[in-house]
PDB file of N, CA and C in Angstrom:
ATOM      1  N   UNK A   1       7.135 -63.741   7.246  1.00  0.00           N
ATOM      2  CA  UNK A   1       7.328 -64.354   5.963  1.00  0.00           C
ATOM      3  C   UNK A   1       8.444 -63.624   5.221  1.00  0.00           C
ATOM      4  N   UNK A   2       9.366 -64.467   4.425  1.00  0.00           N
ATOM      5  CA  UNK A   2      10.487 -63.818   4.115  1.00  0.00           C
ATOM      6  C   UNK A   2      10.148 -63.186   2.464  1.00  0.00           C
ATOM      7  N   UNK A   3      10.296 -62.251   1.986  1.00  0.00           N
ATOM      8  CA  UNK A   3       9.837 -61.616   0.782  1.00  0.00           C
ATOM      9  C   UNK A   3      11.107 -62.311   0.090  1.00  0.00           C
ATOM     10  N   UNK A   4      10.163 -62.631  -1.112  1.00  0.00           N
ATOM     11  CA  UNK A   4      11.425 -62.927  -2.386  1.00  0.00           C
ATOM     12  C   UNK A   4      11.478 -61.971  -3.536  1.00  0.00           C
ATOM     13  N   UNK A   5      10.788 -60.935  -3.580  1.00  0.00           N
ATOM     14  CA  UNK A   5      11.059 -59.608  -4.746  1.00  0.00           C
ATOM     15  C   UNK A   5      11.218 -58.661  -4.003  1.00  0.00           C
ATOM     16  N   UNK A   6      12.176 -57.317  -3.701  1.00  0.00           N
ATOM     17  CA  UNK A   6      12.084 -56.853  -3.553  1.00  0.00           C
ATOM     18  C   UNK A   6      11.171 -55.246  -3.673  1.00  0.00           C
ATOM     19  N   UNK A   7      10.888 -54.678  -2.741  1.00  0.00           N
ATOM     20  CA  UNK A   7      10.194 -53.387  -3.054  1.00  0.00           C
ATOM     21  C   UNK A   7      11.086 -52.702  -4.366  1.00  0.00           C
ATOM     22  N   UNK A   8      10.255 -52.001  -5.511  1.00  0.00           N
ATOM     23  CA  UNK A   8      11.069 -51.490  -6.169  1.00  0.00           C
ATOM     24  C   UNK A   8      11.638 -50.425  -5.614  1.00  0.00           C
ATOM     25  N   UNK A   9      12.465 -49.730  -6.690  1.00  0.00           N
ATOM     26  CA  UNK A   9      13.228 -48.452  -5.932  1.00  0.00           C
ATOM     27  C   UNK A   9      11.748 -46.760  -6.405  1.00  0.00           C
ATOM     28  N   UNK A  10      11.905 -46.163  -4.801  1.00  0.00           N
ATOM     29  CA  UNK A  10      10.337 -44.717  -5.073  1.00  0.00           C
ATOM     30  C   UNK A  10      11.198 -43.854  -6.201  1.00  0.00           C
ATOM     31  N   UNK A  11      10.567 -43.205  -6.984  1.00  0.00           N
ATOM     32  CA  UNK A  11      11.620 -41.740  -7.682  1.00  0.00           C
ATOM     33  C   UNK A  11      10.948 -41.144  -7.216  1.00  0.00           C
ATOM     34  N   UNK A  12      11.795 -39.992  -7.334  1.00  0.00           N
ATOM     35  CA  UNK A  12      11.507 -38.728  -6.636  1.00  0.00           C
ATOM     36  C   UNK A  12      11.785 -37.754  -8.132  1.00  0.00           C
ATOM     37  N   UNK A  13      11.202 -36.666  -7.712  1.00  0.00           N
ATOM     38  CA  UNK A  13      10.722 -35.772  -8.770  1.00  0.00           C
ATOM     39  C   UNK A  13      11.931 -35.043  -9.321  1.00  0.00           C
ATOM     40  N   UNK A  14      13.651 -35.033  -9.109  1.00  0.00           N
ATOM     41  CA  UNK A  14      14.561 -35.297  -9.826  1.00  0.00           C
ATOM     42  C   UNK A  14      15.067 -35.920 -10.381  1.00  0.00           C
ATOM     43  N   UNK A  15      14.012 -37.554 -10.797  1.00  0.00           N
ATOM     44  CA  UNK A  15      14.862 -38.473 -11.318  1.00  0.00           C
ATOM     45  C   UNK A  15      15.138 -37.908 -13.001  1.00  0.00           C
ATOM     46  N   UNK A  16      15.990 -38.082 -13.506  1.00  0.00           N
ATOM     47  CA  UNK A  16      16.619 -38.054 -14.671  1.00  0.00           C
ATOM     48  C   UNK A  16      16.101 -38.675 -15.348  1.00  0.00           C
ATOM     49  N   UNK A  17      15.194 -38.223 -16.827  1.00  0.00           N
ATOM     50  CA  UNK A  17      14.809 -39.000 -18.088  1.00  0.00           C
ATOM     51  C   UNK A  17      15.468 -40.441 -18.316  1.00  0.00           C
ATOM     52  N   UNK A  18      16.826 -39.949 -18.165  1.00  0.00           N
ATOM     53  CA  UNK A  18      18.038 -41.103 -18.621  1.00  0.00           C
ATOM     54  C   UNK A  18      17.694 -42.163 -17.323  1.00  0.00           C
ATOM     55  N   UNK A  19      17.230 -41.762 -16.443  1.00  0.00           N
ATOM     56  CA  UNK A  19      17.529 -42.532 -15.147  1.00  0.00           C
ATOM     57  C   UNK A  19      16.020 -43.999 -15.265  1.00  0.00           C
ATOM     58  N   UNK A  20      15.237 -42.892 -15.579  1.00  0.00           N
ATOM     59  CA  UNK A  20      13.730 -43.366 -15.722  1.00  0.00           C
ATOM     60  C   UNK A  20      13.861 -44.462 -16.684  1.00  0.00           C
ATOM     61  N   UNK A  21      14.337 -43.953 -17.899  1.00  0.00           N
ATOM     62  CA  UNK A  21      14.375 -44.996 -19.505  1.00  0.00           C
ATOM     63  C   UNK A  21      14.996 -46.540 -18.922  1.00  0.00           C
ATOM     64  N   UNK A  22      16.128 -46.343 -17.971  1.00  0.00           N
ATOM     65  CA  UNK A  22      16.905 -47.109 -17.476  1.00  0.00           C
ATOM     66  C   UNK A  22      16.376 -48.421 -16.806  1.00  0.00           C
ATOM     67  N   UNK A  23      15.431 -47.723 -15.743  1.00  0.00           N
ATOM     68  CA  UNK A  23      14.976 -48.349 -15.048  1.00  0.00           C
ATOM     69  C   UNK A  23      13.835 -49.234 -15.585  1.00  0.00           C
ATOM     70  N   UNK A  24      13.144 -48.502 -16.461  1.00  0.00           N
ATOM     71  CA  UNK A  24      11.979 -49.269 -17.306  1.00  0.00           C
ATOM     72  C   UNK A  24      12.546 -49.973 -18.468  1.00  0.00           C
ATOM     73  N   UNK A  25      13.732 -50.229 -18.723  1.00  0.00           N
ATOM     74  CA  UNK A  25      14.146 -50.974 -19.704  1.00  0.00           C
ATOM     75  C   UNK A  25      14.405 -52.090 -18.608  1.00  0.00           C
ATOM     76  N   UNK A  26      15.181 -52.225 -17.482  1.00  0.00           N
ATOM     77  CA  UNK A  26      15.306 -53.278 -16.670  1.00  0.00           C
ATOM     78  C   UNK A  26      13.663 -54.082 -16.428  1.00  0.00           C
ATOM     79  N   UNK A  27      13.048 -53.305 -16.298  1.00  0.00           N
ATOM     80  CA  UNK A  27      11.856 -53.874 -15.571  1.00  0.00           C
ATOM     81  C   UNK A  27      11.144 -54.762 -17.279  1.00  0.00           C
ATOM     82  N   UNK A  28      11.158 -54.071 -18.344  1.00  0.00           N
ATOM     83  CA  UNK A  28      10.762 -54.784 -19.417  1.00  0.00           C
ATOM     84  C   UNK A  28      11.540 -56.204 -19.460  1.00  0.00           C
ATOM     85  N   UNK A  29      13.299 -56.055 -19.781  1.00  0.00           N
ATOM     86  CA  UNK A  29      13.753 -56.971 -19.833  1.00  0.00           C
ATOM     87  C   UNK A  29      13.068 -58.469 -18.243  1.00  0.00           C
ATOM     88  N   UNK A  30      13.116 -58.398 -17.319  1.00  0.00           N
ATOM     89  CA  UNK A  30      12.572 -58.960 -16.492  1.00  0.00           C
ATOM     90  C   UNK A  30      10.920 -59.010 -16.592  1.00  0.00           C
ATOM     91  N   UNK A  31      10.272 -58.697 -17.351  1.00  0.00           N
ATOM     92  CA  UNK A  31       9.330 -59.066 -18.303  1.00  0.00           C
ATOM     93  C   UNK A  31       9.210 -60.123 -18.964  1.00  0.00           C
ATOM     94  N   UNK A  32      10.294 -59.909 -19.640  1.00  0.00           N
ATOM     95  CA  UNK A  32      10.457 -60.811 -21.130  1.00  0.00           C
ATOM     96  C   UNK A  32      10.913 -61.745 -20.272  1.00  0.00           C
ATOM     97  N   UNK A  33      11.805 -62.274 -19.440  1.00  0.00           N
ATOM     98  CA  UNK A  33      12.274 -63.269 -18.769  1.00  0.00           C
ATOM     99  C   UNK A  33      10.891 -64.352 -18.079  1.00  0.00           C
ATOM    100  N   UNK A  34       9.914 -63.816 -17.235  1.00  0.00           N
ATOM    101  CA  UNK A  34       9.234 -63.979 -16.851  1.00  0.00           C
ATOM    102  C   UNK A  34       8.505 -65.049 -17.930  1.00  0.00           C
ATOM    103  N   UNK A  35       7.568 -63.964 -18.954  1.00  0.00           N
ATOM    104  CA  UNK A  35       7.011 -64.564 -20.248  1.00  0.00           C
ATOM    105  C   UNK A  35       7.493 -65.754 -20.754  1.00  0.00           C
ATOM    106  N   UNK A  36       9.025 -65.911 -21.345  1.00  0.00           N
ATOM    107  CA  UNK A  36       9.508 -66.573 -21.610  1.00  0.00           C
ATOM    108  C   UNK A  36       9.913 -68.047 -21.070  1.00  0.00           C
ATOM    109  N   UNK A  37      10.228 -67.862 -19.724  1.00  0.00           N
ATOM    110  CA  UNK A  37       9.867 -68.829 -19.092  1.00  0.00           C
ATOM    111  C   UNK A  37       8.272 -69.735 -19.110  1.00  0.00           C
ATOM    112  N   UNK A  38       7.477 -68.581 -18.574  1.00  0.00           N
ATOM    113  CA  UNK A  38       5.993 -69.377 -18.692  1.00  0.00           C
ATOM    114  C   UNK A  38       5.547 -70.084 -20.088  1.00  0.00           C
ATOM    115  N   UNK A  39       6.593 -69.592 -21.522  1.00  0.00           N
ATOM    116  CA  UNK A  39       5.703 -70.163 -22.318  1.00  0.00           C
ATOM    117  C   UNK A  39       6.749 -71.781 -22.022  1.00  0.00           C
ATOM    118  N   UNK A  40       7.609 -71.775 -21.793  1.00  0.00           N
ATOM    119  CA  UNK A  40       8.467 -73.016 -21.410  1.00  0.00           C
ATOM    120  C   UNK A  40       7.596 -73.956 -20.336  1.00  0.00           C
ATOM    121  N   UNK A  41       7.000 -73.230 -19.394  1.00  0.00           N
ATOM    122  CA  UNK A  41       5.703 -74.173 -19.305  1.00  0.00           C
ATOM    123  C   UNK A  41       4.462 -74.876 -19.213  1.00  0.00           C
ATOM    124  N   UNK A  42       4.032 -74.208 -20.141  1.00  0.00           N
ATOM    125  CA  UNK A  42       3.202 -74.244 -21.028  1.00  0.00           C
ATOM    126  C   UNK A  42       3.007 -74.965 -21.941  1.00  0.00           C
ATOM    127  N   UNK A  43       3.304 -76.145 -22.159  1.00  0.00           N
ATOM    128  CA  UNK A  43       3.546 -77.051 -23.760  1.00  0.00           C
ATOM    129  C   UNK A  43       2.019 -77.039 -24.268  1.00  0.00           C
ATOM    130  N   UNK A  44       1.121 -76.733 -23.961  1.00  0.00           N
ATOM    131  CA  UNK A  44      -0.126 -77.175 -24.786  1.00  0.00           C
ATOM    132  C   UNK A  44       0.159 -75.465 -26.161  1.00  0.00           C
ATOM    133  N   UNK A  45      -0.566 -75.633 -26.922  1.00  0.00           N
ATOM    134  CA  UNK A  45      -0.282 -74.078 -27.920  1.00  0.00           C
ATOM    135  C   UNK A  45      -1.614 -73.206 -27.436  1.00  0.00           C
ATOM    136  N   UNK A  46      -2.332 -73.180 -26.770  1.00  0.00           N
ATOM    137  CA  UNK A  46      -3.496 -72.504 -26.222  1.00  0.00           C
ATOM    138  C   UNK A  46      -2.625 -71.538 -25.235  1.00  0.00           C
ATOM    139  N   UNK A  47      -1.901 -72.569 -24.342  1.00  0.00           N
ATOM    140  CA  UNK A  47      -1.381 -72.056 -23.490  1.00  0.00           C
ATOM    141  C   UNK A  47      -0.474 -70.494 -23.687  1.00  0.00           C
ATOM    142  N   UNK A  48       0.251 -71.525 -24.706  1.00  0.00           N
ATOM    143  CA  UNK A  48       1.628 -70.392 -25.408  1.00  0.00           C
ATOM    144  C   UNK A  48       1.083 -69.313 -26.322  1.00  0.00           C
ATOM    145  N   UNK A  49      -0.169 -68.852 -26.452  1.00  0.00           N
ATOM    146  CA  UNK A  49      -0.513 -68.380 -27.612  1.00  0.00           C
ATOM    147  C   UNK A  49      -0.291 -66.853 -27.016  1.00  0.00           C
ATOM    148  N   UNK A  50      -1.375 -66.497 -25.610  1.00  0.00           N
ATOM    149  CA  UNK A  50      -1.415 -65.253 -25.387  1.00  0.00           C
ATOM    150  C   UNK A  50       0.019 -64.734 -24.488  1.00  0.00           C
ATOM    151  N   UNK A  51       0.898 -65.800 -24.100  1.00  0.00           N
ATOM    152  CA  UNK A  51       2.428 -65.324 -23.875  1.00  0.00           C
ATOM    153  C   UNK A  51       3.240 -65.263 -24.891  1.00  0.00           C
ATOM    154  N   UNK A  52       2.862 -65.601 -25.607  1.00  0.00           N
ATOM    155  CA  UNK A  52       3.652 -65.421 -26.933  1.00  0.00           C
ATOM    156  C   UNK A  52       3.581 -63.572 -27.842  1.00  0.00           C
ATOM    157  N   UNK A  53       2.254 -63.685 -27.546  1.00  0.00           N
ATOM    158  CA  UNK A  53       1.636 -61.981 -27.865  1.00  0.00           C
ATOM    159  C   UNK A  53       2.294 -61.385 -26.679  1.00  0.00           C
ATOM    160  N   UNK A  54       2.544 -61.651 -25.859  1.00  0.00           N
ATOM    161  CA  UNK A  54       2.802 -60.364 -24.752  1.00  0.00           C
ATOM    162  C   UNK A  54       4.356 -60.193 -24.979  1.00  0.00           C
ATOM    163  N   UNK A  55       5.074 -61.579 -25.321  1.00  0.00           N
ATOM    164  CA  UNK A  55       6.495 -61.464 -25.588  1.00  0.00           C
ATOM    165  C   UNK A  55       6.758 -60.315 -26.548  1.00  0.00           C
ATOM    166  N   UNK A  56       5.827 -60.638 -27.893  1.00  0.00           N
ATOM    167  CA  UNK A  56       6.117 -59.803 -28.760  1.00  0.00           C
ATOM    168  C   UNK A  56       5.902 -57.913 -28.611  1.00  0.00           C
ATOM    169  N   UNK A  57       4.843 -57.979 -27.828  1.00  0.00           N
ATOM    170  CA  UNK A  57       5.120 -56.516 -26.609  1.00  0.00           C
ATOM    171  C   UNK A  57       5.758 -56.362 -26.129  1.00  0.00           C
ATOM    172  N   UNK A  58       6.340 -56.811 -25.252  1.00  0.00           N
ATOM    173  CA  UNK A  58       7.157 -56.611 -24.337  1.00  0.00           C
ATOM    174  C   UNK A  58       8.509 -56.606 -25.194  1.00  0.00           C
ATOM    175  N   UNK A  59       8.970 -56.636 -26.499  1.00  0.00           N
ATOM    176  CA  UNK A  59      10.420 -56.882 -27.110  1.00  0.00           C
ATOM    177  C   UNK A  59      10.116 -55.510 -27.605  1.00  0.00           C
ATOM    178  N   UNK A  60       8.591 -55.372 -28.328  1.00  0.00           N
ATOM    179  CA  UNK A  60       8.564 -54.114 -29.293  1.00  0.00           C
ATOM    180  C   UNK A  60       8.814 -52.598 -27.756  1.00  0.00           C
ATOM    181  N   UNK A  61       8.147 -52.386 -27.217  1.00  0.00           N
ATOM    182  CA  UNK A  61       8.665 -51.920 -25.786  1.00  0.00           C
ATOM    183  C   UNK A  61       9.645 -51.768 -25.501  1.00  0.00           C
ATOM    184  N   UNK A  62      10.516 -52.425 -25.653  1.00  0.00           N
ATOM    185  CA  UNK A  62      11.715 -52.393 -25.017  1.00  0.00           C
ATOM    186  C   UNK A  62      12.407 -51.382 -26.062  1.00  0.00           C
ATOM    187  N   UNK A  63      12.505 -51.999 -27.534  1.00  0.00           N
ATOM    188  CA  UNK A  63      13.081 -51.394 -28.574  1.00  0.00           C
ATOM    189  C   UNK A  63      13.061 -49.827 -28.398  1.00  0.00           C
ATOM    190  N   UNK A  64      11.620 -49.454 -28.280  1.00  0.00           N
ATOM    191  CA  UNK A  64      11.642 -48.061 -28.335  1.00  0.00           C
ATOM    192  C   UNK A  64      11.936 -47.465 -27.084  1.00  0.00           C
ATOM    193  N   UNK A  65      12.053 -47.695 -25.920  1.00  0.00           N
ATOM    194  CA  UNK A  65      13.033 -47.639 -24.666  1.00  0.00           C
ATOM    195  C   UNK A  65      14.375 -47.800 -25.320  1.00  0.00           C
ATOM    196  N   UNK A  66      14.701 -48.093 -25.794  1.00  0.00           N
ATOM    197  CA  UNK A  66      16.332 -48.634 -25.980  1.00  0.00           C
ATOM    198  C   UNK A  66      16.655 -46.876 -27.125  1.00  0.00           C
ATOM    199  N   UNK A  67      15.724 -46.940 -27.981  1.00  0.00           N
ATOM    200  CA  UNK A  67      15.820 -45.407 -28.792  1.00  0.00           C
ATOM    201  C   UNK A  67      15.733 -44.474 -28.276  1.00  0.00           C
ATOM    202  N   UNK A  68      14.711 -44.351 -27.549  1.00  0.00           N
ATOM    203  CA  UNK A  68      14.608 -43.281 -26.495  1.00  0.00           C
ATOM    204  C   UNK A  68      15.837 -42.504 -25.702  1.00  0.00           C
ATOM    205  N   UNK A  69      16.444 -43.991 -25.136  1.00  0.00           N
ATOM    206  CA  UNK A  69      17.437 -44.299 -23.950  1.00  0.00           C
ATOM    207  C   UNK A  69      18.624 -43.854 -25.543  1.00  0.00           C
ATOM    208  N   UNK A  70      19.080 -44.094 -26.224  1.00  0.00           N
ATOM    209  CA  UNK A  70      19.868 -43.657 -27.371  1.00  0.00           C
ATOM    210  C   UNK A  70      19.709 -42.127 -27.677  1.00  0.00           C
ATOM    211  N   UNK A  71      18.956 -41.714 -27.814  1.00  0.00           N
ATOM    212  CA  UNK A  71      18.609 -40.494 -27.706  1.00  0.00           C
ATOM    213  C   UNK A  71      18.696 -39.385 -27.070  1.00  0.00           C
ATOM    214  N   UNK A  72      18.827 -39.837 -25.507  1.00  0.00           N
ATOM    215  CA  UNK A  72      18.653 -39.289 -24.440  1.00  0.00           C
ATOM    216  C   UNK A  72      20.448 -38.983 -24.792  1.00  0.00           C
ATOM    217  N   UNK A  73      20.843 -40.022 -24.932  1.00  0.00           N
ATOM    218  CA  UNK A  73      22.815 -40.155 -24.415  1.00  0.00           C
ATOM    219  C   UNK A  73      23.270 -39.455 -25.516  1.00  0.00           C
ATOM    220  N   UNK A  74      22.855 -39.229 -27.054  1.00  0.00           N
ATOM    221  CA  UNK A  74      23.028 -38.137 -27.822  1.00  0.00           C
ATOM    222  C   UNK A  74      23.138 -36.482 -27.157  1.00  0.00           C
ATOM    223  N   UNK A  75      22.115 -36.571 -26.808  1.00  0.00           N
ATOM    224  CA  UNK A  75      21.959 -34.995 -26.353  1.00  0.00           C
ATOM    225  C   UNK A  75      22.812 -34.468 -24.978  1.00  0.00           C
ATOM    226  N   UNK A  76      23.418 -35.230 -24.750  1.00  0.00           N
ATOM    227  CA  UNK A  76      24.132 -35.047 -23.634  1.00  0.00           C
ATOM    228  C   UNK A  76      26.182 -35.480 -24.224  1.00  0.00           C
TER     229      UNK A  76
END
């Protein structure tokens, strides 16, 4: 059977703060993609209600990844 997601990438115990923030900001954004789509199909509002809450996680998440990740590139 042919896989359509790939395995993610393992870290290893030198990965870089900066490297980490990076990677979990990708994986949020492809989150939000996901979500976003499903509430697209979804038309009933039952449906859209609890993807709609996770969107709004998944944006607030990201934000503070994105500060973090700002932060990180300060100190360096």
């Amino acid at each position: 059977m042919l896989k359509i997601v790939p395995d993610p990438p393992l870290y290893s115990s030198d990965s870089s703060l900066e490297d980490i923030l990076i990677q979990t900001s990708e994986y949020l954004l492809c989150a939000l993609t996901v979500a976003q789509q499903t509430v697209l199909l979804h038309t009933l509002p039952a449906g859209q209600f609890m993807t709609l809450a996770a969107i709004h996680e998944i944006e607030n998440a990201r934000s503070l990844v994105e500060v973090a990740l700002s932060r990180v590139n300060l100190r360096h």
